[in-house]
C-alpha atoms as a PDB file:
ATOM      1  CA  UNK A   1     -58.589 -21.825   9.581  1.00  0.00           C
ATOM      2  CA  UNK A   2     -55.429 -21.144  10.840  1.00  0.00           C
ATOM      3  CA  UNK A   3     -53.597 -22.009   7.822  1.00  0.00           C
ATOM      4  CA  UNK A   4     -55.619 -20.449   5.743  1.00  0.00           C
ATOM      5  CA  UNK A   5     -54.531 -17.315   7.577  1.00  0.00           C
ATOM      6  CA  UNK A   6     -51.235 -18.112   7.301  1.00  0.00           C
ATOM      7  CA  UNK A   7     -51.222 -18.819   3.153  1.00  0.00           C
ATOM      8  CA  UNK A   8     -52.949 -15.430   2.312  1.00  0.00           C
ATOM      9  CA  UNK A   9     -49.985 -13.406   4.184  1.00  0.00           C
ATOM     10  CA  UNK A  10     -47.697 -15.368   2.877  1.00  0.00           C
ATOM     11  CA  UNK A  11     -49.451 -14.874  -0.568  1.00  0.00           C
ATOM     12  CA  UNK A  12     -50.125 -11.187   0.012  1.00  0.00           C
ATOM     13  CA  UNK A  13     -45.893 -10.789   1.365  1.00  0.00           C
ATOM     14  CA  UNK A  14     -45.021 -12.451  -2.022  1.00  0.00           C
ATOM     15  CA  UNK A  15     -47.083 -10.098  -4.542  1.00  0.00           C
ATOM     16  CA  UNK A  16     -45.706  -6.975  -2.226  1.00  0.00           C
ATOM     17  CA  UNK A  17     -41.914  -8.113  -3.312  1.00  0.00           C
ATOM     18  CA  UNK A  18     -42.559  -8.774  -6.480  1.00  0.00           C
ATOM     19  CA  UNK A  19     -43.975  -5.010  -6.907  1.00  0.00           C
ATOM     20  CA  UNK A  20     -41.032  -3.357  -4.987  1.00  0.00           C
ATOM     21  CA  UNK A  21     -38.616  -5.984  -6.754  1.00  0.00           C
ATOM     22  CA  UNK A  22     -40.066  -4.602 -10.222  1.00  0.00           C
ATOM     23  CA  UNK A  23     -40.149  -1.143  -8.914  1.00  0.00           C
ATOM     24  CA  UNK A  24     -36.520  -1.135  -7.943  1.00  0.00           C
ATOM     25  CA  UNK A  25     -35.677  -2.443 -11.021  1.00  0.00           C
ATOM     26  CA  UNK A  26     -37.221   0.603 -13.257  1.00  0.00           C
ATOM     27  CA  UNK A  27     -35.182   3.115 -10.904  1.00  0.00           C
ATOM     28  CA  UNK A  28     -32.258   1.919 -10.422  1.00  0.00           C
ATOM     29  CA  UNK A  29     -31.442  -1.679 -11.297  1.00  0.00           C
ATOM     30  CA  UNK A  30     -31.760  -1.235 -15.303  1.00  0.00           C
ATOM     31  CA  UNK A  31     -29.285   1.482 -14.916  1.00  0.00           C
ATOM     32  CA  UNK A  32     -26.794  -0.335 -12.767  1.00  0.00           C
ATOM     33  CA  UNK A  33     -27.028  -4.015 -15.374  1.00  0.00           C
ATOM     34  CA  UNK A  34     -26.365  -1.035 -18.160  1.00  0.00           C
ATOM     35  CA  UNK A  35     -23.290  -0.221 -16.396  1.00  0.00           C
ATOM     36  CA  UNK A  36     -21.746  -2.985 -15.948  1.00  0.00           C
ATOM     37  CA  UNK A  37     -21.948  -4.206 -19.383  1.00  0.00           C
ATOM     38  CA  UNK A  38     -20.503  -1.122 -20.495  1.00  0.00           C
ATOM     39  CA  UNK A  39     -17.675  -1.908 -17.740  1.00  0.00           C
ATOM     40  CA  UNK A  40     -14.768  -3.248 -20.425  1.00  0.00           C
ATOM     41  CA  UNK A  41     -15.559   0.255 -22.735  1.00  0.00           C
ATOM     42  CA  UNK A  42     -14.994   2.808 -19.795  1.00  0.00           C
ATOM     43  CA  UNK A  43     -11.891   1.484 -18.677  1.00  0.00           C
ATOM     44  CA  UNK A  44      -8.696   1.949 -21.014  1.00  0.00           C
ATOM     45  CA  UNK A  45      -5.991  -0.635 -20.379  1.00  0.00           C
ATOM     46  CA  UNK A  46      -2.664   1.024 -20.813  1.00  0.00           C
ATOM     47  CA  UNK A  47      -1.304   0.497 -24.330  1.00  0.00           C
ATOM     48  CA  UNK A  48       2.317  -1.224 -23.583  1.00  0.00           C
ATOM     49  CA  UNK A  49       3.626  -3.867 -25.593  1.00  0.00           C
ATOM     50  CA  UNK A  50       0.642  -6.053 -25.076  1.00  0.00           C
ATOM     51  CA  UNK A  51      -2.389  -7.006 -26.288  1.00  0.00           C
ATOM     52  CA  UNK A  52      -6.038  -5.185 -24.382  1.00  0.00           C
ATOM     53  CA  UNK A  53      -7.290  -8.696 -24.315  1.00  0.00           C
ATOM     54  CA  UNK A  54      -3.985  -9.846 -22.370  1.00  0.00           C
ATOM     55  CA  UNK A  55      -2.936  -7.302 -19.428  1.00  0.00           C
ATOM     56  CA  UNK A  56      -0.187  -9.724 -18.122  1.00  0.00           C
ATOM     57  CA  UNK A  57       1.817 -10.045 -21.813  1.00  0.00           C
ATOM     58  CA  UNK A  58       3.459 -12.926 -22.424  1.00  0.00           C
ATOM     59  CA  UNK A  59       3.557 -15.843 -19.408  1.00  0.00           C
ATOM     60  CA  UNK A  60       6.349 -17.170 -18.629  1.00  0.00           C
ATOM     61  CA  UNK A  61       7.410 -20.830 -18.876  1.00  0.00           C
ATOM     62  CA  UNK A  62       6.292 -22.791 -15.454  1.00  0.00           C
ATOM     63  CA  UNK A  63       8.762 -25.340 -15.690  1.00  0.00           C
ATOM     64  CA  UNK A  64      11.355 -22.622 -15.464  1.00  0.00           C
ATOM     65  CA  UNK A  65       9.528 -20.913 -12.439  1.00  0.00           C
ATOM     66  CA  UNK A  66       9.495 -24.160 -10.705  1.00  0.00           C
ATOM     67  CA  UNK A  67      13.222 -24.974 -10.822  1.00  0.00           C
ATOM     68  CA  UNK A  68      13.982 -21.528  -9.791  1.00  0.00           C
ATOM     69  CA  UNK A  69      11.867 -21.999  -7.037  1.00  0.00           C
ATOM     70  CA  UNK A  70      13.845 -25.605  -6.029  1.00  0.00           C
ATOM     71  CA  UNK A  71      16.959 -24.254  -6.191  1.00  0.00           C
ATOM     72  CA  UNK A  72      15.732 -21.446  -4.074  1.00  0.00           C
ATOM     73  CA  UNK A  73      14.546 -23.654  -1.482  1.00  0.00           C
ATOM     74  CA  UNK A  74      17.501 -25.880  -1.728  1.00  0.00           C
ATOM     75  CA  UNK A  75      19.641 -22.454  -1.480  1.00  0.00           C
ATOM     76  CA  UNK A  76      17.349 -21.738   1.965  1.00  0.00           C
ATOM     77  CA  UNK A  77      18.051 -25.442   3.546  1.00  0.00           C
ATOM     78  CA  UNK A  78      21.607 -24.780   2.775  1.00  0.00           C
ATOM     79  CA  UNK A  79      21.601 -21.458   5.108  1.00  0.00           C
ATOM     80  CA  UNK A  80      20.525 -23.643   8.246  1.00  0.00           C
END
């Protein structure tokens, strides 16, 4: 008895989400998706010497970075 109880609230709780789920949906979520998928056409990326599809230009070569970065630190033990 009991958990027959129990299963038709349960039941009766699920169906009342769904409905305000599907009801939020036609007011405001349709309009929100729509926005974000027209995100990349609202915003203009300034036009410097780079591509749109590549903000950062050209990256720069790591094994470069990382010897700057050695002698840095060996620059930095020096100083002690």
């Amino acid at each position: 008895m009991y958990l027959n109880v129990i299963l038709t609230v349960f039941v009766v709780v699920q169906v009342v989400t769904i409905i305000l789920a599907y009801k939020w949906w036609n007011k405001y979520g349709r309009d929100m998706f729509k926005s974000f998928t027209n995100f990349n056409q609202k915003i203009q990326l300034p036009k410097n010497n780079f591509d749109s599809s590549n903000p950062f230009g050209q990256i720069p070569d790591m094994n470069e970075m990382f010897r700057q970065m050695n002698q840095l630190t060996k620059k930095m033990n020096n100083l002690k």
